[in-house]
C-alpha atoms as a PDB file:
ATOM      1  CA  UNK A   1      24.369  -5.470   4.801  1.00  0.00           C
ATOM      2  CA  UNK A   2      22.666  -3.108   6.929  1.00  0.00           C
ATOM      3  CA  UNK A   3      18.743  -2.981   8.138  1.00  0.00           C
ATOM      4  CA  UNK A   4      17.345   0.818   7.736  1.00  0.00           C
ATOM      5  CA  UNK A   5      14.403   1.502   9.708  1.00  0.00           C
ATOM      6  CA  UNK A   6      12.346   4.238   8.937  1.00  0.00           C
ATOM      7  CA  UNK A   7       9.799   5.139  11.645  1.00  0.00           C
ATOM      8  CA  UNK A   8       7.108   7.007   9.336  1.00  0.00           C
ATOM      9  CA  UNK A   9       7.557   7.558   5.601  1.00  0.00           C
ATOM     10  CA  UNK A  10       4.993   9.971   4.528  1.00  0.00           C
ATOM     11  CA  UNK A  11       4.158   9.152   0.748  1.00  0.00           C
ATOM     12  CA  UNK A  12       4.176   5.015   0.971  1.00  0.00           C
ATOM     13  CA  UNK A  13       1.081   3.455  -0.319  1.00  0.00           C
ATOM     14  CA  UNK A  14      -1.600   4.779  -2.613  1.00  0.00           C
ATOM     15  CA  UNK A  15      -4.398   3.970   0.485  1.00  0.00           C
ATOM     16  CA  UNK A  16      -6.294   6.502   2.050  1.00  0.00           C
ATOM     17  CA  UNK A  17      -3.820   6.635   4.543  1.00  0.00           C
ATOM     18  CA  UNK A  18      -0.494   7.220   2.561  1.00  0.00           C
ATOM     19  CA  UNK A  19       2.200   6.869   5.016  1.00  0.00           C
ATOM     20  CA  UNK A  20       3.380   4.055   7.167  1.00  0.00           C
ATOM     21  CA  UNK A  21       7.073   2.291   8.641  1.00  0.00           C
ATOM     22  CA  UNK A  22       9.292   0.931   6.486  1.00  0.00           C
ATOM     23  CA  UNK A  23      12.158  -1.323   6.751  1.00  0.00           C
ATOM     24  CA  UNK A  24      15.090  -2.081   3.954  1.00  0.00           C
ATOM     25  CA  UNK A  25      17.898  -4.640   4.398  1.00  0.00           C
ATOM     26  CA  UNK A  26      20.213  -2.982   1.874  1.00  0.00           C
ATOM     27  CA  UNK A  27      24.704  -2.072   1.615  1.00  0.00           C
ATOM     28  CA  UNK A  28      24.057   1.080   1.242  1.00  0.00           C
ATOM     29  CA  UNK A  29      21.680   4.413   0.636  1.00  0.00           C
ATOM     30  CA  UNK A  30      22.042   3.745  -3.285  1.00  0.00           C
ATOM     31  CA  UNK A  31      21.475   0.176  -2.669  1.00  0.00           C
ATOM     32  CA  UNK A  32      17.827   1.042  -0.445  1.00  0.00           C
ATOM     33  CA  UNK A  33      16.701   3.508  -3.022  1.00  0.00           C
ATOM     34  CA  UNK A  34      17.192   0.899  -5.889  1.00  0.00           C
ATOM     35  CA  UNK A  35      15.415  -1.505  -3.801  1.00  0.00           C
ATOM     36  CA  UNK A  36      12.968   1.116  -2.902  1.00  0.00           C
ATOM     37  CA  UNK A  37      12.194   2.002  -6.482  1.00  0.00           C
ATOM     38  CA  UNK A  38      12.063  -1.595  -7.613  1.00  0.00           C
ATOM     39  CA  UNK A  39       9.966  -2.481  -4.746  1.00  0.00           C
ATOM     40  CA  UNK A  40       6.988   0.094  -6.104  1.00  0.00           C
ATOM     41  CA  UNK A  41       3.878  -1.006  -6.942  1.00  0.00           C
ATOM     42  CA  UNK A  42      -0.069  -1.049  -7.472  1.00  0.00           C
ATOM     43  CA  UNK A  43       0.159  -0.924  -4.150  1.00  0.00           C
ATOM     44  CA  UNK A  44       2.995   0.683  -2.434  1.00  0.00           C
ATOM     45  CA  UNK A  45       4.769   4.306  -3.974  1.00  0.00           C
ATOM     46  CA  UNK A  46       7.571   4.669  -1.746  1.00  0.00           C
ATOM     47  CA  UNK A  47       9.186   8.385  -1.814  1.00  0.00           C
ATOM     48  CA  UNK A  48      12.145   9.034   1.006  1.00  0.00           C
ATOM     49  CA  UNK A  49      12.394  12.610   1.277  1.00  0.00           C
ATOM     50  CA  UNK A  50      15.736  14.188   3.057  1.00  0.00           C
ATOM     51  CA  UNK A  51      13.882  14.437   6.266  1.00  0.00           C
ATOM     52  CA  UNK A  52      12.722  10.814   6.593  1.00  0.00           C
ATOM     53  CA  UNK A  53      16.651   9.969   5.811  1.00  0.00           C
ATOM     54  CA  UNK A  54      17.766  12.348   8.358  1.00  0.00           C
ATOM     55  CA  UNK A  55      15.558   9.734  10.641  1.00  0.00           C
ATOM     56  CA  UNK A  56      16.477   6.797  10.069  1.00  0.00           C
ATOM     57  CA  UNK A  57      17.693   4.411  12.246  1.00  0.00           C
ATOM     58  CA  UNK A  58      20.605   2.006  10.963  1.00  0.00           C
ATOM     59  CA  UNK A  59      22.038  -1.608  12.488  1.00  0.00           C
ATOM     60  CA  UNK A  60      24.338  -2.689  10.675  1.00  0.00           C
ATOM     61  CA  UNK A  61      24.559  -7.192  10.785  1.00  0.00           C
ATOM     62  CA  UNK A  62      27.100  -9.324  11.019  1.00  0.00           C
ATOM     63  CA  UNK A  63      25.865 -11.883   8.475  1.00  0.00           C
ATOM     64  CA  UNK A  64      24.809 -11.277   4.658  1.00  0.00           C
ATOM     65  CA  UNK A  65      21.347 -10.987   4.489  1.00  0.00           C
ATOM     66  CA  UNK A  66      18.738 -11.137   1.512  1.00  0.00           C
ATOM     67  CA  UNK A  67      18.277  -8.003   0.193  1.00  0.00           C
ATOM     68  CA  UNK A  68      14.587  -7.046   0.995  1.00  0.00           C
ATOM     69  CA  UNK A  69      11.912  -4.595   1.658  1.00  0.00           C
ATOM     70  CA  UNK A  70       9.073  -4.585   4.042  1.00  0.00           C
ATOM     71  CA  UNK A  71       6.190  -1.559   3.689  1.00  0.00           C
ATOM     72  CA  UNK A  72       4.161  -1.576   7.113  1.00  0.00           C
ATOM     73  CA  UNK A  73       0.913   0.918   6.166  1.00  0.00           C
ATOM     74  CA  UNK A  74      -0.511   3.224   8.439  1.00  0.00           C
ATOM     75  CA  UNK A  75      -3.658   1.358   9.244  1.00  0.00           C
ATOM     76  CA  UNK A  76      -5.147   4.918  10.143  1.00  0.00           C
ATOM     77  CA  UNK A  77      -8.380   5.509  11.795  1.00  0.00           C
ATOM     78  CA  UNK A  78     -10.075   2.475   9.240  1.00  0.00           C
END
């Protein structure tokens, strides 16, 4: 398993303020954007565009972790 950190995904939540960090313990890309999709909501729409991939930052673990996603919303100006 690997942990993907994305600094700033631009079209993550449906709030006011769409965007916000997002972290994926995943194998692979397929594996994060299965997760990803699954992982959509009333509350969170997560889109990765090219760019935000071309960002990410990767560490890969030594141990099998859960496979999981965490959506950290921009809290904005609110």
């Amino acid at each position: 398993m690997n942990i993907y950190v994305f600094n700033y995904v631009d079209k993550l939540t449906y709030r006011y303020h769409e965007g916000g960090g997002l972290v994926v313990i995943a194998k692979d890309r397929e594996h994060v954007e299965r997760l990803t999709k699954e992982a959509t909501t009333n509350s969170a729409n997560i889109l990765l565009k090219d760019e935000e991939w071309e960002e990410v930052i990767i560490y890969p673990t030594e141990e099998d972790a859960e496979p999981r996603v965490f959506v950290f919303p921009d809290a904005g100006c609110c």
